[in-house]
N, C-alpha and C. Protein backbone atom coordinates (compact mmCIF):
# COMPACT_ATOMS: atom_id res chain seq x y z
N UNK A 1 18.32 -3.35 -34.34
CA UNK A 1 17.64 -4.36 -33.54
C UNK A 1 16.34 -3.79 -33.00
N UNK A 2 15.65 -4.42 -33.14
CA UNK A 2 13.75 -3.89 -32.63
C UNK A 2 14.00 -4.12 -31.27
N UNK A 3 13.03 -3.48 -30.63
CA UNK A 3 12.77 -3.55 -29.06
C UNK A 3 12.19 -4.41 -28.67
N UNK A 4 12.46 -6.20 -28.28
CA UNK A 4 11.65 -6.91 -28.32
C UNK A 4 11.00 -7.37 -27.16
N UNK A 5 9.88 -7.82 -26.72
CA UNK A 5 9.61 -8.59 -25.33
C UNK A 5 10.94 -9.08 -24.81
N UNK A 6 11.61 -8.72 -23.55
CA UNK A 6 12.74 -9.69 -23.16
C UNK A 6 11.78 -10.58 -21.50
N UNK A 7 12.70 -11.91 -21.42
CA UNK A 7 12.23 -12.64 -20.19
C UNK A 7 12.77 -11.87 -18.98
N UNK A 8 12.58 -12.66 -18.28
CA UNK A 8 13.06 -12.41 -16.88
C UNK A 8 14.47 -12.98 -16.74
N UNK A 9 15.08 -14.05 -17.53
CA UNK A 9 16.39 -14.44 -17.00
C UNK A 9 17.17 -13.65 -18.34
N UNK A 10 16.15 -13.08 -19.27
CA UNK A 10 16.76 -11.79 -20.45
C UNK A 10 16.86 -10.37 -19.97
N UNK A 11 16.40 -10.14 -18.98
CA UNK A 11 16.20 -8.46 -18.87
C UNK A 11 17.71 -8.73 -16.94
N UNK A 12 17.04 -10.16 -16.61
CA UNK A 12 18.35 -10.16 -15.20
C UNK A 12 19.74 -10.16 -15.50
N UNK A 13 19.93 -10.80 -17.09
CA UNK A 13 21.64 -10.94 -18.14
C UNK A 13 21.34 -9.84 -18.42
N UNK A 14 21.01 -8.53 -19.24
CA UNK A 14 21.13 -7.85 -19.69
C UNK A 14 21.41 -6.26 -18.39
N UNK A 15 21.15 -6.89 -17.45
CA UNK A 15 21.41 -5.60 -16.24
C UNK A 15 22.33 -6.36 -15.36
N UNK A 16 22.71 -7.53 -15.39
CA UNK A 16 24.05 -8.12 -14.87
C UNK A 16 23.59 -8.52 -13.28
N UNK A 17 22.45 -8.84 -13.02
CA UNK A 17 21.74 -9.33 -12.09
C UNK A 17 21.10 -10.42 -11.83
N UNK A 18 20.47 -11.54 -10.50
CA UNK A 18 20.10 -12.52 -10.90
C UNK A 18 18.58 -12.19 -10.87
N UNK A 19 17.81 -13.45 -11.30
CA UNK A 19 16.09 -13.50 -11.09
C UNK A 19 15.70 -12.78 -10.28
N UNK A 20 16.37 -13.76 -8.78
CA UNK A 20 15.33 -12.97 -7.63
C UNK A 20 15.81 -11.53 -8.05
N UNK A 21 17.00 -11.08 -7.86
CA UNK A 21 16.44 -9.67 -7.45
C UNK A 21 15.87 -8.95 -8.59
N UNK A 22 15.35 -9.43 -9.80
CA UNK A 22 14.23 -8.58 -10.56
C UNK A 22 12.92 -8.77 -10.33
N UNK A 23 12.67 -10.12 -9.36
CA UNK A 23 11.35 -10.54 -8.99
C UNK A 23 11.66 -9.37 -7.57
N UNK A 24 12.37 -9.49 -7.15
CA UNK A 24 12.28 -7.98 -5.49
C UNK A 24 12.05 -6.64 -6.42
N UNK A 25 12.68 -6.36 -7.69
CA UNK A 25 12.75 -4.68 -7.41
C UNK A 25 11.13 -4.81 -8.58
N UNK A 26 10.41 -6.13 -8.26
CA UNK A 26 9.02 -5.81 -9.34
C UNK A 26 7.72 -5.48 -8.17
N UNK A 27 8.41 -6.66 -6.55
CA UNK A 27 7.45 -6.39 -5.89
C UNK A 27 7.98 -4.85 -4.76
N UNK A 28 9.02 -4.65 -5.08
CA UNK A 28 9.33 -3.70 -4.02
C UNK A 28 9.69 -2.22 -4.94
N UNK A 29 10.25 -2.21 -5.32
CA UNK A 29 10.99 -1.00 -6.28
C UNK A 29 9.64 -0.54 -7.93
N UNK A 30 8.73 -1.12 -7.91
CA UNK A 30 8.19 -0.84 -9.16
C UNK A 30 8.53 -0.87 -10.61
N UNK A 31 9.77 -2.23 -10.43
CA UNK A 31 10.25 -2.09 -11.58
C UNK A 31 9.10 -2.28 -13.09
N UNK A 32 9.62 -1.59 -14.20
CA UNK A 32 8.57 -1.45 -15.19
C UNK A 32 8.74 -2.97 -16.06
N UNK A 33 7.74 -3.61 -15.51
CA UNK A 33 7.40 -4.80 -16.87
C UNK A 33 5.88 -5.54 -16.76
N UNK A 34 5.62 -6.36 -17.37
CA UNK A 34 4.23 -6.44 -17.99
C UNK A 34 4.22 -8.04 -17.90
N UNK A 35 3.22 -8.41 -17.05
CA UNK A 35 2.77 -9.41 -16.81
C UNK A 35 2.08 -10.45 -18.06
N UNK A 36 1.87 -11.36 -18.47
CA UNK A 36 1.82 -12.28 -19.91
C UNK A 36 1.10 -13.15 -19.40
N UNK A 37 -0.06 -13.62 -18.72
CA UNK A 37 -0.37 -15.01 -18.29
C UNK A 37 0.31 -14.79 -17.54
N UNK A 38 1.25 -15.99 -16.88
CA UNK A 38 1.92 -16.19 -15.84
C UNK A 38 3.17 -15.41 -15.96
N UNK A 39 3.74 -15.23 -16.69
CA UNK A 39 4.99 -14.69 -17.27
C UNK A 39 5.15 -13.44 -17.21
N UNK A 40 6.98 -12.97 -16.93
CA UNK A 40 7.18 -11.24 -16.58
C UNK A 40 7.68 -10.96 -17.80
N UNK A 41 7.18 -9.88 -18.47
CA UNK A 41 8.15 -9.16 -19.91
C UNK A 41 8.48 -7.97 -19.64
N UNK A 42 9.33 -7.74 -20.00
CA UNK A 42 9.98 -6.07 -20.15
C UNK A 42 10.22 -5.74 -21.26
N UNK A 43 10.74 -4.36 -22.22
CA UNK A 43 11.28 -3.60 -22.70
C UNK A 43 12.39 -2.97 -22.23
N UNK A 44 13.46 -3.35 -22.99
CA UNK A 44 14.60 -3.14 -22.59
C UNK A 44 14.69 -0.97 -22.29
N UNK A 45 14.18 -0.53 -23.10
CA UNK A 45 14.18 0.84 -23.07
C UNK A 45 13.30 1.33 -21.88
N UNK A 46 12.29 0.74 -21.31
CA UNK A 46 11.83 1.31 -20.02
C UNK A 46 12.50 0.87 -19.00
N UNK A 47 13.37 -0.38 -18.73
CA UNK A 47 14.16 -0.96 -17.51
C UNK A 47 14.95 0.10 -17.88
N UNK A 48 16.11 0.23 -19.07
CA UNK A 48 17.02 1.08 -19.10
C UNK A 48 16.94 2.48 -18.34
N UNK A 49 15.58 3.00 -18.54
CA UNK A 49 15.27 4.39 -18.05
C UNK A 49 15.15 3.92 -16.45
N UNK A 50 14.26 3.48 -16.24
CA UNK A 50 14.05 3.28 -14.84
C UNK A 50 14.98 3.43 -14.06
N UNK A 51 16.15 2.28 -14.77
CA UNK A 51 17.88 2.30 -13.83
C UNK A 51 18.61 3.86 -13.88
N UNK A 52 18.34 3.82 -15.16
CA UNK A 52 18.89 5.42 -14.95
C UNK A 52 18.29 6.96 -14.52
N UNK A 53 17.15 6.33 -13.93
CA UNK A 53 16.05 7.59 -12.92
C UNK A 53 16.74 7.16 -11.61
N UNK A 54 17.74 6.33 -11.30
CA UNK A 54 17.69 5.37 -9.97
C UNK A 54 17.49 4.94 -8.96
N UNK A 55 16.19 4.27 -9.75
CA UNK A 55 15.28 3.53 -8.91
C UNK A 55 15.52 1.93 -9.11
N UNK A 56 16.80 1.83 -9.14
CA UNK A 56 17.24 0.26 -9.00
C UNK A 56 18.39 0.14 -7.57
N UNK A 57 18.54 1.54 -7.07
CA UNK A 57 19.90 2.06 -6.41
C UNK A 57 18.95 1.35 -4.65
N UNK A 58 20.16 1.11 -4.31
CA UNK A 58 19.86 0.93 -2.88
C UNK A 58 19.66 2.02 -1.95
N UNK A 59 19.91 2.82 -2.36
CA UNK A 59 19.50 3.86 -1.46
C UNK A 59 17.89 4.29 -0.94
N UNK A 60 17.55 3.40 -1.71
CA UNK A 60 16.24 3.87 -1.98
C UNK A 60 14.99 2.92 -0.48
N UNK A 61 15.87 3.52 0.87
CA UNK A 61 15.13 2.35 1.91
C UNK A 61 15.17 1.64 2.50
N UNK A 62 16.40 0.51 1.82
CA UNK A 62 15.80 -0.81 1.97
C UNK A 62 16.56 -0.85 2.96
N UNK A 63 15.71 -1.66 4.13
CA UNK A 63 16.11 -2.00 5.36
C UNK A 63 16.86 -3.19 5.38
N UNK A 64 16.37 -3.60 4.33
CA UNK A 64 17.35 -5.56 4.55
C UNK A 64 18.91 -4.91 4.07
N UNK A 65 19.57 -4.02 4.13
CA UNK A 65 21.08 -3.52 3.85
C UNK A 65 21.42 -3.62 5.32
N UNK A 66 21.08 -2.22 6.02
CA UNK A 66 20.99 -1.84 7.40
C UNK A 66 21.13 -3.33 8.46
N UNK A 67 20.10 -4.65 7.87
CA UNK A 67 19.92 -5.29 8.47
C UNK A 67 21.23 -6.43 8.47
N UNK A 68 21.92 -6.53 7.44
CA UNK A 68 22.53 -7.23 7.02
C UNK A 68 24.19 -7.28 8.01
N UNK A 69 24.25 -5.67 7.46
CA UNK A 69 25.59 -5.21 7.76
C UNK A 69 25.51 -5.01 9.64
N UNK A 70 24.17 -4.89 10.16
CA UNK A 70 24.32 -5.35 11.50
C UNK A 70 24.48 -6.29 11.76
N UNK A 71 24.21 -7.52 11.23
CA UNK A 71 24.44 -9.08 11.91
C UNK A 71 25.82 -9.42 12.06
N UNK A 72 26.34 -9.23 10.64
CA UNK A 72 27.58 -9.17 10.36
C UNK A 72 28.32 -8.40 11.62
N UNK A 73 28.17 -7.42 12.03
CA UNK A 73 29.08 -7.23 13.21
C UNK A 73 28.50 -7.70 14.45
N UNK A 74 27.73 -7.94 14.76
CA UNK A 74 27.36 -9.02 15.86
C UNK A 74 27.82 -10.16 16.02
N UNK A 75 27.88 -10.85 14.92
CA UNK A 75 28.35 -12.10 14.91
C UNK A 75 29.86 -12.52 15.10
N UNK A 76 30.56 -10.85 14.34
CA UNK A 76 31.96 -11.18 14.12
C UNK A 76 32.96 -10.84 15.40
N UNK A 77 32.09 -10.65 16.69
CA UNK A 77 33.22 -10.76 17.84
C UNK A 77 33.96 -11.88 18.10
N UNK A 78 33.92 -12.88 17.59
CA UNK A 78 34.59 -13.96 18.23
C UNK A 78 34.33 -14.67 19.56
N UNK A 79 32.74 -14.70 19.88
CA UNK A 79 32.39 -15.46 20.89
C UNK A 79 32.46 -16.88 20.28
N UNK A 80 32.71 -17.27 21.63
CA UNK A 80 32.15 -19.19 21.34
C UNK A 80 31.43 -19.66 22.39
């Protein structure tokens, strides 16, 4: 199989992820793909590498985790 241009809802099935978060790790994480006109393309062999340098990993910062898993216990005392 050749290495072909994949889309954006081809490269989000092929890493088992949805859109947005390949549109987040393009504006936040540097994920590797190539703009077309309006359109995002990748190569499956540079996403592949990228994930496996891991720089797709959460560890990598992101405050909206931190932020998340605090609300979540704020919320879950059982006030009314």
């Amino acid at each position: 199989m050749s290495d072909r241009w994949m889309s954006v809802e081809e490269i989000a099935s092929h890493l088992g992820v949805s859109k947005d978060t390949i549109y987040g790790w393009i504006a936040k994480r540097e994920m590797p793909g190539h703009k077309v006109g309006r359109l995002w393309k990748f190569k499956s062999d540079e996403v592949d590498l990228w994930v496996r340098a891991g720089k797709a990993s959460d560890e990598h910062n992101d405050p909206s985790v931190g932020d998340v898993q605090g609300s979540e216990k704020r919320t879950s005392g059982g006030e009314r």
